[in-house]
Protein backbone atom coordinates (compact mmCIF):
# COMPACT_ATOMS: atom_id res chain seq x y z
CA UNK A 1 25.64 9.36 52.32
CA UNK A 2 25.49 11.84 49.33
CA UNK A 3 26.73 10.63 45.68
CA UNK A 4 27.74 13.97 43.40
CA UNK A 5 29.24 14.14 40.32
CA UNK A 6 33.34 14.21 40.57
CA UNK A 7 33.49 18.06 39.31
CA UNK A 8 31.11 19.28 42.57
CA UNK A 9 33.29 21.20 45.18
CA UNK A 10 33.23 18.54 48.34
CA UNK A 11 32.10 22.18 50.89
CA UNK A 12 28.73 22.57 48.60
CA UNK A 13 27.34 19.37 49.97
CA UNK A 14 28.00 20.07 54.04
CA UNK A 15 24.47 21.50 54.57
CA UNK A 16 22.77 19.04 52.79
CA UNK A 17 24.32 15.94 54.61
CA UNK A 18 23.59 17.45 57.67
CA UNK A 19 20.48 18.70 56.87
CA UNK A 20 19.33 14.89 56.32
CA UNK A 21 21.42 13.78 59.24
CA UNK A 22 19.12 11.50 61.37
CA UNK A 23 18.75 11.75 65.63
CA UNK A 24 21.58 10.46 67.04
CA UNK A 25 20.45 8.16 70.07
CA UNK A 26 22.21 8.14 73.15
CA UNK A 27 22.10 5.93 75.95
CA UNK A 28 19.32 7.32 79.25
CA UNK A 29 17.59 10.05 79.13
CA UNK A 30 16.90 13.34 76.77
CA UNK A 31 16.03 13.89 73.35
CA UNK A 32 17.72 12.88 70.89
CA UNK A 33 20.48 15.23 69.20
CA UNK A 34 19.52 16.60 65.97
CA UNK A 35 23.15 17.68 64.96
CA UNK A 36 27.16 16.52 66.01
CA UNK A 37 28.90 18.61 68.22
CA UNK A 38 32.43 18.93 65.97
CA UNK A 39 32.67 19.25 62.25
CA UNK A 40 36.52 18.10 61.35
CA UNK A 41 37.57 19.54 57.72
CA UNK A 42 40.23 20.13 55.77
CA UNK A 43 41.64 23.53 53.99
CA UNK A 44 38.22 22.74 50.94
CA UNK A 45 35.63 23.29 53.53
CA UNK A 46 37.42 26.96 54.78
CA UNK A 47 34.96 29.22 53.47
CA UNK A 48 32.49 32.07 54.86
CA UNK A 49 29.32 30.12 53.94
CA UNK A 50 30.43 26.33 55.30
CA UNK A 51 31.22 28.54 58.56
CA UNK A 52 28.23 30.20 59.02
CA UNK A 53 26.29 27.32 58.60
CA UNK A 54 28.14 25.37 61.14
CA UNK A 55 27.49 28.66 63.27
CA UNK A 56 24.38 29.01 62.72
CA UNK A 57 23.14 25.18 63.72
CA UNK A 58 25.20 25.47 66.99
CA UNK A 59 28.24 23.12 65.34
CA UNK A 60 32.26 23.38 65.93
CA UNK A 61 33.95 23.92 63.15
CA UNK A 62 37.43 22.40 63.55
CA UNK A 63 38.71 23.15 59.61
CA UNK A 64 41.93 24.38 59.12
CA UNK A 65 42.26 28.01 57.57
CA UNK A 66 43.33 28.52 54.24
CA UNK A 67 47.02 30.47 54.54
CA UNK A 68 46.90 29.78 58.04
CA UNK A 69 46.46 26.23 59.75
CA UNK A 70 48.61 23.25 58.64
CA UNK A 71 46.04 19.78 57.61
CA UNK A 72 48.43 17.59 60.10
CA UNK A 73 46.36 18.91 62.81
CA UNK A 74 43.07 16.75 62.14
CA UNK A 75 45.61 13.77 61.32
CA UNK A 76 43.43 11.22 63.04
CA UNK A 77 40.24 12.19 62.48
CA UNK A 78 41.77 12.56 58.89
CA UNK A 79 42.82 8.56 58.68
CA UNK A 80 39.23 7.58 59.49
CA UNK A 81 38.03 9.59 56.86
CA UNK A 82 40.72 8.34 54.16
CA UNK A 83 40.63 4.56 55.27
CA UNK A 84 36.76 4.45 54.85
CA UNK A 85 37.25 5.60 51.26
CA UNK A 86 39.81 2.94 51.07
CA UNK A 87 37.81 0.41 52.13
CA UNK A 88 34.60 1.68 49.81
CA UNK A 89 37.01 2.22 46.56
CA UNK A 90 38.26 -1.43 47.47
CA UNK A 91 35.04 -2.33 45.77
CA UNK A 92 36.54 -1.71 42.06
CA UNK A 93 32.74 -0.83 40.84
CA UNK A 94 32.30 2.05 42.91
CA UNK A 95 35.88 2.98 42.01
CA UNK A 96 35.50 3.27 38.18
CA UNK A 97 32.01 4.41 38.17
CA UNK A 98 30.99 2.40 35.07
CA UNK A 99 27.23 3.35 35.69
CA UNK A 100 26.70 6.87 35.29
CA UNK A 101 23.02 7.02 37.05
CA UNK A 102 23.29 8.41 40.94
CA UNK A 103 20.09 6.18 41.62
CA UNK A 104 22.73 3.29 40.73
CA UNK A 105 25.35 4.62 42.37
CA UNK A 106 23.61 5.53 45.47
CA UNK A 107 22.60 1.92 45.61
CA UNK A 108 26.12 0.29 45.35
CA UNK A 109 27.48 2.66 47.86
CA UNK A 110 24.79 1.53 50.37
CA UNK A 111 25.69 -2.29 49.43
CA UNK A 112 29.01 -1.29 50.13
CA UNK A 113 28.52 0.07 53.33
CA UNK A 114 26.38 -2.55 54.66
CA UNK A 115 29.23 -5.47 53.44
CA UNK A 116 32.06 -2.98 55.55
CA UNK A 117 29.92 -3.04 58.56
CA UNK A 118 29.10 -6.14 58.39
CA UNK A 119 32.61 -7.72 58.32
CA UNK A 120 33.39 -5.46 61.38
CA UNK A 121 30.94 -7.04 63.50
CA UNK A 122 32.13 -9.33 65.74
CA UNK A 123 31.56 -13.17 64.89
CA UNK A 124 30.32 -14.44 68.46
């Protein structure tokens, strides 16, 4: 997770998360991976320098084209994007931002994400 201020283009921030994107850990044997297999993005991540990047670290990009591609394409893996912010603006202090450090805001997105997980566990 990556807090930015609201005027930051949402592409400029791809190689960072991924960057500090831990191993995934998979079930039997191997390494663990060090990077997804798909990148899903909408017509703000079409650009030369999000693609090479994705290129270059062995990634699928799956982002529609500018001019080109319609958005309704990545309609699923859209909704889990836009339901997760739902759920994390749901907490009306991450939603107004009164705080204006990103140490604090960092913090209350974390809390945030721990209470969301949290209530989908199951309750054996």
């Amino acid at each position: 997770m990556l807090v930015s201020g609201a005027n930051r283009h949402d592409s400029m921030l791809v190689e960072p998360i991924l960057d500090g994107m831990p191993a995934i850990k998979r079930g039997g044997r191997g390494h663990p991976r060090r990077r997804p297999l798909k990148l899903h993005g909408d017509k703000g991540y079409d650009n030369p320098q999000v693609r090479r990047y994705l290129r270059r670290r062995g990634i699928t990009a799956r982002i529609a084209r500018i001019g080109r591609d319609s958005s309704a394409c990545l309609g699923r893996h859209r909704w889990v994007v836009e339901r997760t912010l739902g759920w994390l603006l749901s907490y009306k202090r991450l939603a107004l931002r009164y705080d204006r450090t990103a140490t604090t805001i960092t913090a209350l997105a974390r809390l945030a994400v721990t209470l969301i997980c949290a209530r989908r566990l199951p309750t054996n």
